[in-house]
Protein backbone atom coordinates (compact mmCIF):
# COMPACT_ATOMS: atom_id res chain seq x y z
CA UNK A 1 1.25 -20.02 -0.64
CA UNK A 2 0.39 -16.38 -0.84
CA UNK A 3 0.94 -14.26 -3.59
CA UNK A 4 0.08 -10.84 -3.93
CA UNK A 5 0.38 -8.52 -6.80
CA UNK A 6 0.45 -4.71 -7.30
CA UNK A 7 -1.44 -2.57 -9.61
CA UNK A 8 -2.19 1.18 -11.08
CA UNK A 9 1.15 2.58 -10.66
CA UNK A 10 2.00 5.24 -13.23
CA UNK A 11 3.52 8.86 -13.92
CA UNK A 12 1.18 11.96 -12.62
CA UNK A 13 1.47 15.16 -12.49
CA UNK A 14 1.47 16.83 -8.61
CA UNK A 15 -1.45 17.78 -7.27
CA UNK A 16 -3.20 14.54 -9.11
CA UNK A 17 -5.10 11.47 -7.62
CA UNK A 18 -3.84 7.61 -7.96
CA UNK A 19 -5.07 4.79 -7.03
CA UNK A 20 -3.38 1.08 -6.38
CA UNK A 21 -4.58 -2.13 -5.78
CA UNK A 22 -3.38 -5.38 -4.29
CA UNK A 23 -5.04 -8.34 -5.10
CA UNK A 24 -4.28 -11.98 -3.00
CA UNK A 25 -4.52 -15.15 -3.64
CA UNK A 26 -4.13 -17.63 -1.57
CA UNK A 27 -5.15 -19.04 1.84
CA UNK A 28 -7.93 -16.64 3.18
CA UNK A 29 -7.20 -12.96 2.72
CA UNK A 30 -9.93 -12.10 5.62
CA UNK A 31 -7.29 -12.95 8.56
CA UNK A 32 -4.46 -11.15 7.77
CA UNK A 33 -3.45 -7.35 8.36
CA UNK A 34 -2.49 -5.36 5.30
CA UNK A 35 -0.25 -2.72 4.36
CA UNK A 36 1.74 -0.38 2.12
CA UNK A 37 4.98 0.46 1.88
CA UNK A 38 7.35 2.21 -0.38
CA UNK A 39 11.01 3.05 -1.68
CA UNK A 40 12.46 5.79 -2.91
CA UNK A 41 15.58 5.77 -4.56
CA UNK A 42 18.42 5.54 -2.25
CA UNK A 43 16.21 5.62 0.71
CA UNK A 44 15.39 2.79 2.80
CA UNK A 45 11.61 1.16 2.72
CA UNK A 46 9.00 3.26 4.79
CA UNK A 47 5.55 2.03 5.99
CA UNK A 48 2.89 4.22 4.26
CA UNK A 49 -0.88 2.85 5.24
CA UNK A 50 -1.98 -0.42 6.93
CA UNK A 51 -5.32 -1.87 7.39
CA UNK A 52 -6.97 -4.32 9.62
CA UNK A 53 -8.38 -7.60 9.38
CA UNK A 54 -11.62 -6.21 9.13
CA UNK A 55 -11.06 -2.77 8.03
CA UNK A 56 -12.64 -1.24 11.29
CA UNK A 57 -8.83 0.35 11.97
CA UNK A 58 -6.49 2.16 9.54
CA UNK A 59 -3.01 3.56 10.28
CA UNK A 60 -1.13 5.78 7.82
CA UNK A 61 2.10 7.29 7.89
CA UNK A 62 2.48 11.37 8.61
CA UNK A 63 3.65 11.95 5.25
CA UNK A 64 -0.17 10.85 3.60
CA UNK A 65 -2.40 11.15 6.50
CA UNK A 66 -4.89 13.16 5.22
CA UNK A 67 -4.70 12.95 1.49
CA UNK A 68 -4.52 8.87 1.51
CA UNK A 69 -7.26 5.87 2.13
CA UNK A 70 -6.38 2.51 2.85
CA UNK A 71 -9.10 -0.05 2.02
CA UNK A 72 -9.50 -3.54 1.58
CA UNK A 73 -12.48 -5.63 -0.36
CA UNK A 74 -12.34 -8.81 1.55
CA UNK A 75 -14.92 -10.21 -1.18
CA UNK A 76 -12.73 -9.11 -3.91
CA UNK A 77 -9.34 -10.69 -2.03
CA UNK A 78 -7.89 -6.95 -2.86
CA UNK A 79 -6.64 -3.61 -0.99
CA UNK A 80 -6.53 -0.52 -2.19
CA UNK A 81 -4.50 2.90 -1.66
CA UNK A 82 -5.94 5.77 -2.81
CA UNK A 83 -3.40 8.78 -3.36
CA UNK A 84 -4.79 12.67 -3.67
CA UNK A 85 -2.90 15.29 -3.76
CA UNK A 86 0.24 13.61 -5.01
CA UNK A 87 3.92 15.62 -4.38
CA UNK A 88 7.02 14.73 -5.82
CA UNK A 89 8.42 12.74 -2.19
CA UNK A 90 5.91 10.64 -3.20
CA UNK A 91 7.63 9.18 -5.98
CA UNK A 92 8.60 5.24 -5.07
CA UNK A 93 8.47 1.84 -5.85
CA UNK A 94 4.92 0.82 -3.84
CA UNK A 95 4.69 -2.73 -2.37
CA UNK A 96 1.54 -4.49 -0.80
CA UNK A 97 2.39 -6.12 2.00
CA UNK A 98 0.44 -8.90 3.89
CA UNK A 99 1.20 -10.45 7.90
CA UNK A 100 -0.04 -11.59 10.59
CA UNK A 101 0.45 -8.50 13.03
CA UNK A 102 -0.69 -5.08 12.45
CA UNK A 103 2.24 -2.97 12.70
CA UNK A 104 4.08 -0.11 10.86
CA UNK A 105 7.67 -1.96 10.90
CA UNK A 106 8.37 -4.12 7.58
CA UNK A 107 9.27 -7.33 9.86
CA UNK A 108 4.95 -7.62 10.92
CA UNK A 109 4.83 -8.16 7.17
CA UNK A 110 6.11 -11.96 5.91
CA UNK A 111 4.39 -11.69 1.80
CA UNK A 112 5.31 -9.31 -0.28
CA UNK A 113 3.96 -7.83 -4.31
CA UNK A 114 6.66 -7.14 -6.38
CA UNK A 115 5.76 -3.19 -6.66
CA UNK A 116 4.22 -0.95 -8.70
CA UNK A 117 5.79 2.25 -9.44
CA UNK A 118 4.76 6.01 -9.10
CA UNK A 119 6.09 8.58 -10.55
CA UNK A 120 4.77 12.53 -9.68
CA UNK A 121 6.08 14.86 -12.10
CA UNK A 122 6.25 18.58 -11.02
């Protein structure tokens, strides 16, 4: 069974840096596509940043391209989703998500982290 669990959620102030991580167990991480998504309050789950089986393609959303890197360790079983430049939309509940298909729609995605939260403070 796969598991995967979210870390380095936290308050900042806008304008700072964050960083999460994802680490998996289970099965072998190397084979499957990986991604982040988030929810804001009242707002239904949008795809942030996903990353190939090999990292050789990355796909983020309009809303981070630019100030965000998606990156995955396959050594280390772990992605990662550095934030710069933080604003106050970006305020959600962030979830690692793991599948089979590399796509920016929550149903490519069958394994799930519970979420780490960030918070940007103005």
């Amino acid at each position: 069974q796969v598991q995967l669990v979210e870390s380095g959620g936290g308050l900042v102030q806008a304008g700072g840096s964050l960083r999460l991580s994802c680490t998996f167990s289970g099965r072998t991480f190397s084979r499957y596509v990986m991604a982040w998504f988030r929810q804001a309050p009242g707002k239904e789950r949008e795809f942030v940043a996903a990353i190939s089986w090999s990292g050789g393609r990355t796909d983020y959303a309009d809303s981070v391209a630019g100030r965000s890197t998606i990156s995955r360790d396959n050594a280390k079983n772990t992605v990662y989703l550095q934030m710069n430049r933080l604003k106050r939309e970006d305020t959600a509940v962030y979830y690692c998500a793991a599948g089979g298909t590399y796509s920016r729609s929550d149903n490519g995605y069958d394994t799930w982290g519970q979420g780490t939260q960030v918070t940007v403070s103005s």
